[in-house]
PDB file of N, CA and C in Angstrom:
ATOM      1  N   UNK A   1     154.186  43.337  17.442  1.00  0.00           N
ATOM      2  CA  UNK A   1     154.471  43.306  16.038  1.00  0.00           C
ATOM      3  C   UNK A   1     153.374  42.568  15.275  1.00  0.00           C
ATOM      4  N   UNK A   2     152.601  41.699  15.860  1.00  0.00           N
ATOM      5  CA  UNK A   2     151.794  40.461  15.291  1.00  0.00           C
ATOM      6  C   UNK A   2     150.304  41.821  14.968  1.00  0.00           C
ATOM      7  N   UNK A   3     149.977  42.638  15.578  1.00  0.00           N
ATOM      8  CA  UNK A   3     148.983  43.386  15.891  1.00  0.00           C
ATOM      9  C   UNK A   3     149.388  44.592  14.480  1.00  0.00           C
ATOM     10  N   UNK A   4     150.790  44.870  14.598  1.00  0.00           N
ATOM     11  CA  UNK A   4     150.869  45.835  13.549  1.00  0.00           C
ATOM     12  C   UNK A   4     150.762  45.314  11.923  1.00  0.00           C
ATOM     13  N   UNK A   5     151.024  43.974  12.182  1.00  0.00           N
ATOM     14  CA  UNK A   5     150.758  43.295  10.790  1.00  0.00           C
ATOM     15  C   UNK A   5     149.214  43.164  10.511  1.00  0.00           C
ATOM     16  N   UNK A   6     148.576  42.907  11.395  1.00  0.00           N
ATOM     17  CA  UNK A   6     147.137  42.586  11.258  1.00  0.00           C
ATOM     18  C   UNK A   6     146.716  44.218  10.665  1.00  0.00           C
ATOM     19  N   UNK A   7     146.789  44.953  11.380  1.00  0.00           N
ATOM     20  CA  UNK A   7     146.633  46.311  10.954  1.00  0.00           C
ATOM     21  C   UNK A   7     146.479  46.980   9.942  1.00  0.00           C
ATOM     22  N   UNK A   8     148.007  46.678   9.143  1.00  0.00           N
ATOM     23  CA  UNK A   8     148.637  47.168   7.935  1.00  0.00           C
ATOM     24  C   UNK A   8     147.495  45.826   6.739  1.00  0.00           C
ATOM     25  N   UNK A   9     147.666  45.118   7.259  1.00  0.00           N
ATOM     26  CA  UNK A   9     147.006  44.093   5.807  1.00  0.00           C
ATOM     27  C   UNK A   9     145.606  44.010   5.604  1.00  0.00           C
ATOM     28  N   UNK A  10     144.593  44.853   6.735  1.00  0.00           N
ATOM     29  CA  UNK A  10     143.205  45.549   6.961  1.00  0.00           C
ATOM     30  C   UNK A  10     143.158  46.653   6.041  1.00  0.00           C
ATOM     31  N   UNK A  11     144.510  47.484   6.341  1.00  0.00           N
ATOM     32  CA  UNK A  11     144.052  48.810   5.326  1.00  0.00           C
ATOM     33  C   UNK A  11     144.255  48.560   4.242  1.00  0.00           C
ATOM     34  N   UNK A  12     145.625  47.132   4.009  1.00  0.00           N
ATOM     35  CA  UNK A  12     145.474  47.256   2.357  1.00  0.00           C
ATOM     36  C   UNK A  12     144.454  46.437   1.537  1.00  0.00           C
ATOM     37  N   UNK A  13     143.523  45.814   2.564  1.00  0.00           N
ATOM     38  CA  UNK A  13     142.734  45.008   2.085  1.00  0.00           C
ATOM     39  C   UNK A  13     141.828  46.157   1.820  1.00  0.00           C
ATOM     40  N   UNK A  14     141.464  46.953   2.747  1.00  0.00           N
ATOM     41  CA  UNK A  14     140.257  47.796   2.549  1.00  0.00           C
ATOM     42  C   UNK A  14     140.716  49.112   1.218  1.00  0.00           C
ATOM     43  N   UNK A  15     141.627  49.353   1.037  1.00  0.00           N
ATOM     44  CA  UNK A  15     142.003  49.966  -0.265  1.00  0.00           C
ATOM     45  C   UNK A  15     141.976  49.541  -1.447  1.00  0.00           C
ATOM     46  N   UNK A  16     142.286  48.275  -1.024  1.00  0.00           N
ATOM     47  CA  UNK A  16     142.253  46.947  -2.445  1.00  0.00           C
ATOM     48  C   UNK A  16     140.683  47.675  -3.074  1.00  0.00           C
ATOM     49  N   UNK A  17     140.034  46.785  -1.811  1.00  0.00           N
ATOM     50  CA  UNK A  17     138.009  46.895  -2.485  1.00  0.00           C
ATOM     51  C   UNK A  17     137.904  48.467  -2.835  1.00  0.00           C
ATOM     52  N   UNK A  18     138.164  49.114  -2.143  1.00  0.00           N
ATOM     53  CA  UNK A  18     138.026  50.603  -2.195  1.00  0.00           C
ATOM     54  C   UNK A  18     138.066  51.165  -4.082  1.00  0.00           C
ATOM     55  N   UNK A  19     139.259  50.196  -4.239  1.00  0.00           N
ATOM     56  CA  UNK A  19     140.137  51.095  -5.649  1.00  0.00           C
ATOM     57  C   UNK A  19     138.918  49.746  -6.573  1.00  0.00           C
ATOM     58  N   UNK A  20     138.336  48.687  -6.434  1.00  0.00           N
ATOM     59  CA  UNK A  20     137.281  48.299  -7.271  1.00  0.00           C
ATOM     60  C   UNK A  20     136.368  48.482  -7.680  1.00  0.00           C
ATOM     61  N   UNK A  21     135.726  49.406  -6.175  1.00  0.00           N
ATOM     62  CA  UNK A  21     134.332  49.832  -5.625  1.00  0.00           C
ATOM     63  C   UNK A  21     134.127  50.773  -6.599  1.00  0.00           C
ATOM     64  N   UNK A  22     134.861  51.471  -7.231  1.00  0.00           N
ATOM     65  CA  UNK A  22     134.862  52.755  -7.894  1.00  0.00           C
ATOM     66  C   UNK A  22     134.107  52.679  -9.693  1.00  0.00           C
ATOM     67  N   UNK A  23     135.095  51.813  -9.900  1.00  0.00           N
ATOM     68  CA  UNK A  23     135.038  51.713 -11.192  1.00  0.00           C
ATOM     69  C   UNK A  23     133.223  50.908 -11.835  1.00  0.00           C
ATOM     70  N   UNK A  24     132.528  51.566 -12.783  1.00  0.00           N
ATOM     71  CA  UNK A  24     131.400  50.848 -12.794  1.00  0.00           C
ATOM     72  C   UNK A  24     131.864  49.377 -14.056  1.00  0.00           C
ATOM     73  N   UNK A  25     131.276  48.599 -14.071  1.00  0.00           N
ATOM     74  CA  UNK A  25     131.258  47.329 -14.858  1.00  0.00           C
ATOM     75  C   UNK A  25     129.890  47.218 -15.304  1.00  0.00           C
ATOM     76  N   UNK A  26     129.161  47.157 -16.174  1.00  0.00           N
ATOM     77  CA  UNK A  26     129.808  47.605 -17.573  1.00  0.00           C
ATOM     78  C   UNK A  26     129.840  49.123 -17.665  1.00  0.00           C
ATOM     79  N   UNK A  27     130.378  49.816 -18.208  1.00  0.00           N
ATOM     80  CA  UNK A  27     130.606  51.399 -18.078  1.00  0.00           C
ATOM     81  C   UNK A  27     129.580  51.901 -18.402  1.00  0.00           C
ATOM     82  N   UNK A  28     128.953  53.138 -17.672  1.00  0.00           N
ATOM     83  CA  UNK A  28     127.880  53.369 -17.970  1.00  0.00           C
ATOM     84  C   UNK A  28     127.855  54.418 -19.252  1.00  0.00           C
ATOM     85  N   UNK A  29     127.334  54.077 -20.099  1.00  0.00           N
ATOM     86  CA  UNK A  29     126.528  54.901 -20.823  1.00  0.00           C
ATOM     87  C   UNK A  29     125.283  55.671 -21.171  1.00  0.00           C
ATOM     88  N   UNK A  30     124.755  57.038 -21.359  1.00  0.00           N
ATOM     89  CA  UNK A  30     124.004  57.761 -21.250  1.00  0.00           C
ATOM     90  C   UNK A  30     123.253  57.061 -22.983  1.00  0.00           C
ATOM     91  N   UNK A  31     121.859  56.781 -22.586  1.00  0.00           N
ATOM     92  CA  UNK A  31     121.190  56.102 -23.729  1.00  0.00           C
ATOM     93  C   UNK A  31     120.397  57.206 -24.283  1.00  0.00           C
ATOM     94  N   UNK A  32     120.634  57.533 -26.029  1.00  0.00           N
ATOM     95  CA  UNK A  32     119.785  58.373 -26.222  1.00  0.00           C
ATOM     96  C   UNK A  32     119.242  57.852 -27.679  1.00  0.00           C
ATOM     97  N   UNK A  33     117.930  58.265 -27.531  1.00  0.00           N
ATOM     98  CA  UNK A  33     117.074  57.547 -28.958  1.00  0.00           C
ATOM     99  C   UNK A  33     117.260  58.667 -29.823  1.00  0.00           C
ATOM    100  N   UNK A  34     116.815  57.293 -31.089  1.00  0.00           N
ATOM    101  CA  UNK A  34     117.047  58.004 -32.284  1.00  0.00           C
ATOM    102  C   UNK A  34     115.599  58.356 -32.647  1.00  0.00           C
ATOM    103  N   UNK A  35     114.972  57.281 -32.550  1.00  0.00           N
ATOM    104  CA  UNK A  35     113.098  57.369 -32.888  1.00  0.00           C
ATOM    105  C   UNK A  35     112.066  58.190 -31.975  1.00  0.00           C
ATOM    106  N   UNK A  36     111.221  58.747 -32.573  1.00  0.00           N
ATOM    107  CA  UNK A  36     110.479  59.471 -32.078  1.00  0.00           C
ATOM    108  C   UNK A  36     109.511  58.444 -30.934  1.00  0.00           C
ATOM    109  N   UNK A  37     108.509  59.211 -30.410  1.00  0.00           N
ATOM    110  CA  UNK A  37     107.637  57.989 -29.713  1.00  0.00           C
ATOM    111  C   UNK A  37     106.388  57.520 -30.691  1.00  0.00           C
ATOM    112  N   UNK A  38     105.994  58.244 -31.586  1.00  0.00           N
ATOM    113  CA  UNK A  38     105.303  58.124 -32.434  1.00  0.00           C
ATOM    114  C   UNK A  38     105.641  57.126 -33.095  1.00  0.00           C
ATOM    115  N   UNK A  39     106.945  56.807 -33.702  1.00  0.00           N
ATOM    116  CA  UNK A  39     107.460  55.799 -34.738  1.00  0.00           C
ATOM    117  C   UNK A  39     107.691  54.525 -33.956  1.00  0.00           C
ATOM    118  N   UNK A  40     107.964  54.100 -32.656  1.00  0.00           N
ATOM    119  CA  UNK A  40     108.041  53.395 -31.497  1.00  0.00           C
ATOM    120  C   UNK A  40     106.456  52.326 -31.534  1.00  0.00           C
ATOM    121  N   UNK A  41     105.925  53.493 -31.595  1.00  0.00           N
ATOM    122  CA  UNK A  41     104.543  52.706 -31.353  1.00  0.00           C
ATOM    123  C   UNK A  41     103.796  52.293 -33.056  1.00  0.00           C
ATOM    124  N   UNK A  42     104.313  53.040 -33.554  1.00  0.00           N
ATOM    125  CA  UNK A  42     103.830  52.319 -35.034  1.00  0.00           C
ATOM    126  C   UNK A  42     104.491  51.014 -34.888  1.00  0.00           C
ATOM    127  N   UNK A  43     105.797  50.955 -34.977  1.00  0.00           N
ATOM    128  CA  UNK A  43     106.495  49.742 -35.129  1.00  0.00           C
ATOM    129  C   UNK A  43     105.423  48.747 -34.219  1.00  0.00           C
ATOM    130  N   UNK A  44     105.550  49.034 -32.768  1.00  0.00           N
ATOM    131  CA  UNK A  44     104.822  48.604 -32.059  1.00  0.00           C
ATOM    132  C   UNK A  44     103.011  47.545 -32.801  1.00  0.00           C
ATOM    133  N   UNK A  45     102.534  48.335 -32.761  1.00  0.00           N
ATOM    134  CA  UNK A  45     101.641  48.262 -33.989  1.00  0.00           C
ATOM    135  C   UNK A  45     101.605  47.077 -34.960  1.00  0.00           C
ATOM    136  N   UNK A  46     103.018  47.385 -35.437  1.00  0.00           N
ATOM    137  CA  UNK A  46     103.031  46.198 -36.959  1.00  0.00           C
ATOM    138  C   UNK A  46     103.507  45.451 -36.443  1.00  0.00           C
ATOM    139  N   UNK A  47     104.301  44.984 -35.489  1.00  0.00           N
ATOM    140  CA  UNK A  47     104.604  43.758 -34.958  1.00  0.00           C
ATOM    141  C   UNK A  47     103.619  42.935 -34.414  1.00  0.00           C
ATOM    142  N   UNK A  48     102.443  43.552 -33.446  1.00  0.00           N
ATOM    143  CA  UNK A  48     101.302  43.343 -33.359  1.00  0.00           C
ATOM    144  C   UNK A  48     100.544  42.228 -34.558  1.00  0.00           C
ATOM    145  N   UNK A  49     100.360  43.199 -35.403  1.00  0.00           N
ATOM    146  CA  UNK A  49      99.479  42.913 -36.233  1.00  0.00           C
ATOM    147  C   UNK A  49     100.285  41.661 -36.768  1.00  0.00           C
ATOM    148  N   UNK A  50     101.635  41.403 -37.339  1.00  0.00           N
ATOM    149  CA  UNK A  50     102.146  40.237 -37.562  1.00  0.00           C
ATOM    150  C   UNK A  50     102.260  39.395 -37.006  1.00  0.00           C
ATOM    151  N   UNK A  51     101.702  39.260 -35.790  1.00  0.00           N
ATOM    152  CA  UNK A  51     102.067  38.108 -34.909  1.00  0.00           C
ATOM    153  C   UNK A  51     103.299  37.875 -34.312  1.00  0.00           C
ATOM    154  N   UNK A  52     104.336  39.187 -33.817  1.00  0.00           N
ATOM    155  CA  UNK A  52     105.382  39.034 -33.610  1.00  0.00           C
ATOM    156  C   UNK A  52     105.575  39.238 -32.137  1.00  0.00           C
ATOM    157  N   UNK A  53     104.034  39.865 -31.088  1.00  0.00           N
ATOM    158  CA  UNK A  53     104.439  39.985 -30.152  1.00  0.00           C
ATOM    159  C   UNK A  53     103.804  39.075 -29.454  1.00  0.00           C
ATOM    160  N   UNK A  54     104.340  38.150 -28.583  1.00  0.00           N
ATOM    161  CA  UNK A  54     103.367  37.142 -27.661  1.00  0.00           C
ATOM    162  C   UNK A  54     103.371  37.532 -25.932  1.00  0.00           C
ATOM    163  N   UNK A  55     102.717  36.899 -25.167  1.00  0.00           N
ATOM    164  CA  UNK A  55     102.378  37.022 -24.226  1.00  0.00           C
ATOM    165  C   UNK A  55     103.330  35.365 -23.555  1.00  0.00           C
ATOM    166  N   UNK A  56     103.558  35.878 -21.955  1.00  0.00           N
ATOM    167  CA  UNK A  56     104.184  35.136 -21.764  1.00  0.00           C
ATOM    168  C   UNK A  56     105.674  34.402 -22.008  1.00  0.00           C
ATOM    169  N   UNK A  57     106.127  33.130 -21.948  1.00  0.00           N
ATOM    170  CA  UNK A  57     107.262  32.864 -22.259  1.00  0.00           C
ATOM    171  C   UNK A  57     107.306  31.964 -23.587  1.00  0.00           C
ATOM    172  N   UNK A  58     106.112  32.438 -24.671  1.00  0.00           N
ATOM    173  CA  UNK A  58     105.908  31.704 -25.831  1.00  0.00           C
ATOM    174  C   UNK A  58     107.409  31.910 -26.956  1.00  0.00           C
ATOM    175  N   UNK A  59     108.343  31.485 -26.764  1.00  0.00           N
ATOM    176  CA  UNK A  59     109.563  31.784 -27.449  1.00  0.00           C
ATOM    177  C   UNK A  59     110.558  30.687 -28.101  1.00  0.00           C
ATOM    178  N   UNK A  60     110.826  30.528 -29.412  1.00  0.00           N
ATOM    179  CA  UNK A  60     110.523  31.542 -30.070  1.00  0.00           C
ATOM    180  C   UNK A  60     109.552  31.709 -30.741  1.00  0.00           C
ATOM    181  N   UNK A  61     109.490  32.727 -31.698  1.00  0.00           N
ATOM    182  CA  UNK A  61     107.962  33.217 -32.471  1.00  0.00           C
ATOM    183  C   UNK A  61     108.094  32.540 -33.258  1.00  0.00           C
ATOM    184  N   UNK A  62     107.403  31.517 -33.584  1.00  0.00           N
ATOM    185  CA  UNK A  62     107.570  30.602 -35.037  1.00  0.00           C
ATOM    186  C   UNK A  62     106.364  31.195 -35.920  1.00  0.00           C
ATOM    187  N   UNK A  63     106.600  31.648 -36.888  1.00  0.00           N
ATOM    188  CA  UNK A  63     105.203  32.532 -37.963  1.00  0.00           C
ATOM    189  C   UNK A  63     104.988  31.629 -38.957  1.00  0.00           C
ATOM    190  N   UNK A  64     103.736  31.234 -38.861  1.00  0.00           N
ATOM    191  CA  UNK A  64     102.993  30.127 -39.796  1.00  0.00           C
ATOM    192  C   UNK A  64     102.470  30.787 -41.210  1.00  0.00           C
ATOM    193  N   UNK A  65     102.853  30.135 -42.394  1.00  0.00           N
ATOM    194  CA  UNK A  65     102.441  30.954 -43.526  1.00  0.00           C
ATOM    195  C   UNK A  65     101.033  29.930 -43.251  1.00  0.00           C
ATOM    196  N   UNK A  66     100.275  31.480 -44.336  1.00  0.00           N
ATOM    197  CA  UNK A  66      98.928  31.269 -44.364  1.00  0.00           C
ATOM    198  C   UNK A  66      98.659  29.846 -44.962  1.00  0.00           C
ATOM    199  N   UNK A  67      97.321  29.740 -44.971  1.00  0.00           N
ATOM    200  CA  UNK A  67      96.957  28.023 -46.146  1.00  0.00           C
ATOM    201  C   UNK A  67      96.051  28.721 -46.564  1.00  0.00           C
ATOM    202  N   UNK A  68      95.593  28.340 -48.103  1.00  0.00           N
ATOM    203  CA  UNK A  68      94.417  28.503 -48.936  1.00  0.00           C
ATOM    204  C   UNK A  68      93.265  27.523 -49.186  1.00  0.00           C
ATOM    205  N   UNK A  69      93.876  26.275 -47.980  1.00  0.00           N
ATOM    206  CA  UNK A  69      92.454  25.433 -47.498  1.00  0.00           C
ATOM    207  C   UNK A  69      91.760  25.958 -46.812  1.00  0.00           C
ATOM    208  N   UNK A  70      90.361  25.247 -46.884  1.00  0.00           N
ATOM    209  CA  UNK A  70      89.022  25.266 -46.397  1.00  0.00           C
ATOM    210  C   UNK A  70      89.396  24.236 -44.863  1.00  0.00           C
ATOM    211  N   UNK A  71      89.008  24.660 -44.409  1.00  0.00           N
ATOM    212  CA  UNK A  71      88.410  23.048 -42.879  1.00  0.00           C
ATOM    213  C   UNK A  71      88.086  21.761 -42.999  1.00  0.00           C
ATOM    214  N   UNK A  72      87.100  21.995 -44.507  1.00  0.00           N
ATOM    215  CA  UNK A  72      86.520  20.840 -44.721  1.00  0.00           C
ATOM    216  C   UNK A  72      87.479  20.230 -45.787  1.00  0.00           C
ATOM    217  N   UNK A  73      88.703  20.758 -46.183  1.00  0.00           N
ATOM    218  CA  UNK A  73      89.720  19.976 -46.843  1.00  0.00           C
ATOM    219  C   UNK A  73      90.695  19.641 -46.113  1.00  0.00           C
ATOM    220  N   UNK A  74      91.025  19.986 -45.307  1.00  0.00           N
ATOM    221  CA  UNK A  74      91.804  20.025 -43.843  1.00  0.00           C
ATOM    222  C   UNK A  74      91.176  18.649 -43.598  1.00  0.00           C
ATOM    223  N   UNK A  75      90.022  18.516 -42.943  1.00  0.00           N
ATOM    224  CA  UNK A  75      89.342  17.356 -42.190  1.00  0.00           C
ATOM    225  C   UNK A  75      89.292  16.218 -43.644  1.00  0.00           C
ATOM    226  N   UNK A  76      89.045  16.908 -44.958  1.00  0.00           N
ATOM    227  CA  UNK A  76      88.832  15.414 -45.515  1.00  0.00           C
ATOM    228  C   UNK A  76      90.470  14.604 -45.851  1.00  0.00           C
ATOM    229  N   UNK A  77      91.269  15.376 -45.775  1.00  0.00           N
ATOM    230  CA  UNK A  77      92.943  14.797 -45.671  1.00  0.00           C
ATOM    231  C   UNK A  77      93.289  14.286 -44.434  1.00  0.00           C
ATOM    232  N   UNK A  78      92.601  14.580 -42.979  1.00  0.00           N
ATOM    233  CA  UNK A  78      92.927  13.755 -42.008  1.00  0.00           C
ATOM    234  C   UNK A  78      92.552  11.888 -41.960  1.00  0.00           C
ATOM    235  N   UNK A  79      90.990  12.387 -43.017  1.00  0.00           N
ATOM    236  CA  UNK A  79      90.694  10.924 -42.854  1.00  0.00           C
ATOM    237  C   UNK A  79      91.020   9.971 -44.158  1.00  0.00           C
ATOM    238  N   UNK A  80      91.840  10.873 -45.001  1.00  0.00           N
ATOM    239  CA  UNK A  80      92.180   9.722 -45.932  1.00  0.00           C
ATOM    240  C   UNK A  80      93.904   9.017 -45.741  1.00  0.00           C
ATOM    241  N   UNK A  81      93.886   7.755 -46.186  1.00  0.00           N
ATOM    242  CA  UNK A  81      95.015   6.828 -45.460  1.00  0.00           C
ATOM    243  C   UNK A  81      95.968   7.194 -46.173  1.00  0.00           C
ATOM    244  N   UNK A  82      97.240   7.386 -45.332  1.00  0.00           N
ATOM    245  CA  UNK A  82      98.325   7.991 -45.520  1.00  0.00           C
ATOM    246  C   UNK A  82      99.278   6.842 -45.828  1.00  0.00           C
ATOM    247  N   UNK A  83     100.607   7.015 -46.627  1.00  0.00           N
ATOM    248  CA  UNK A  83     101.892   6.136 -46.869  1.00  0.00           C
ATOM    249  C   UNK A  83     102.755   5.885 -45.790  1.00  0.00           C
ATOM    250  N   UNK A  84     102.328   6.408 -44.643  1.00  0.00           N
ATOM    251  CA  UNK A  84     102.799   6.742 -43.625  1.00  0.00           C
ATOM    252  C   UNK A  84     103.088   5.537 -42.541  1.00  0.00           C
ATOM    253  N   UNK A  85     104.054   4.811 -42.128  1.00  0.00           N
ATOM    254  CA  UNK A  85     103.891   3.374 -41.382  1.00  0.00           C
ATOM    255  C   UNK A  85     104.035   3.752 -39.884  1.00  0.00           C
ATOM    256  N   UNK A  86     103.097   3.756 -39.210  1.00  0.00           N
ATOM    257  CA  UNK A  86     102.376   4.136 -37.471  1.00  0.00           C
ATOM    258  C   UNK A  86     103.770   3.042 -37.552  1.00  0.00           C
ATOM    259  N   UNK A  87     104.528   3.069 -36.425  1.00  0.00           N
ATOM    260  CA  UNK A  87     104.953   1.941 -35.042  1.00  0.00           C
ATOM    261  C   UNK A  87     103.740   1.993 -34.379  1.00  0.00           C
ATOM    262  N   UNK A  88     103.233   0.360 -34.295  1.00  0.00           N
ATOM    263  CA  UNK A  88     102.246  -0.076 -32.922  1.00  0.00           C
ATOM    264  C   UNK A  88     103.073  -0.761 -31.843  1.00  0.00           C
ATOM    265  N   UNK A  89     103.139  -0.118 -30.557  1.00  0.00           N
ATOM    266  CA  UNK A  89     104.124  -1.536 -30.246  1.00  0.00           C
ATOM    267  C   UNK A  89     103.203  -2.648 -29.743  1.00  0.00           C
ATOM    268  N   UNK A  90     103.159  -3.762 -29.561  1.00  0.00           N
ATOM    269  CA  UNK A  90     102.408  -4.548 -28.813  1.00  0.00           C
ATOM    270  C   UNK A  90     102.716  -4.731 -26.686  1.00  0.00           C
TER     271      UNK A  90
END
């Protein structure tokens, strides 16, 4: 009797997985585009050109607005003294 129990609770184990095995998670869906490949790669393109696509794991895209300084106004504001109070520690 000990053998017919082992038996019976094999097949319902193996029916159990059986009746899971089946079903897909997440359900599959058939993917179909709306955009041409032409319009794909334009987009492609302008993201490019905006600085939206990076290389690597540079994330996220932080987009810097332009400046209408020069370098040499850049550099002459680094060296003039700021209101700014440094912590020195000793």
């Amino acid at each position: 009797m000990n053998a017919k129990q082992i038996v019976v609770s094999v097949v319902l184990f193996a029916a159990a997985g059986a009746a899971f095995a089946e079903t897909a998670y997440p359900p599959e869906t058939k993917f179909v585009s709306t955009k041409t490949r032409a319009e794909v790669i334009a987009e492609l393109k302008q993201a490019r050109a905006e600085g939206l696509i990076t290389n690597g794991n540079n994330y996220p895209i932080i987009k810097q607005q332009p400046t209408s300084l020069t370098r040499e106004q850049v550099i002459s504001t680094l060296h003039q003294p700021s209101d700014i109070n440094i912590y020195r520690g000793a």
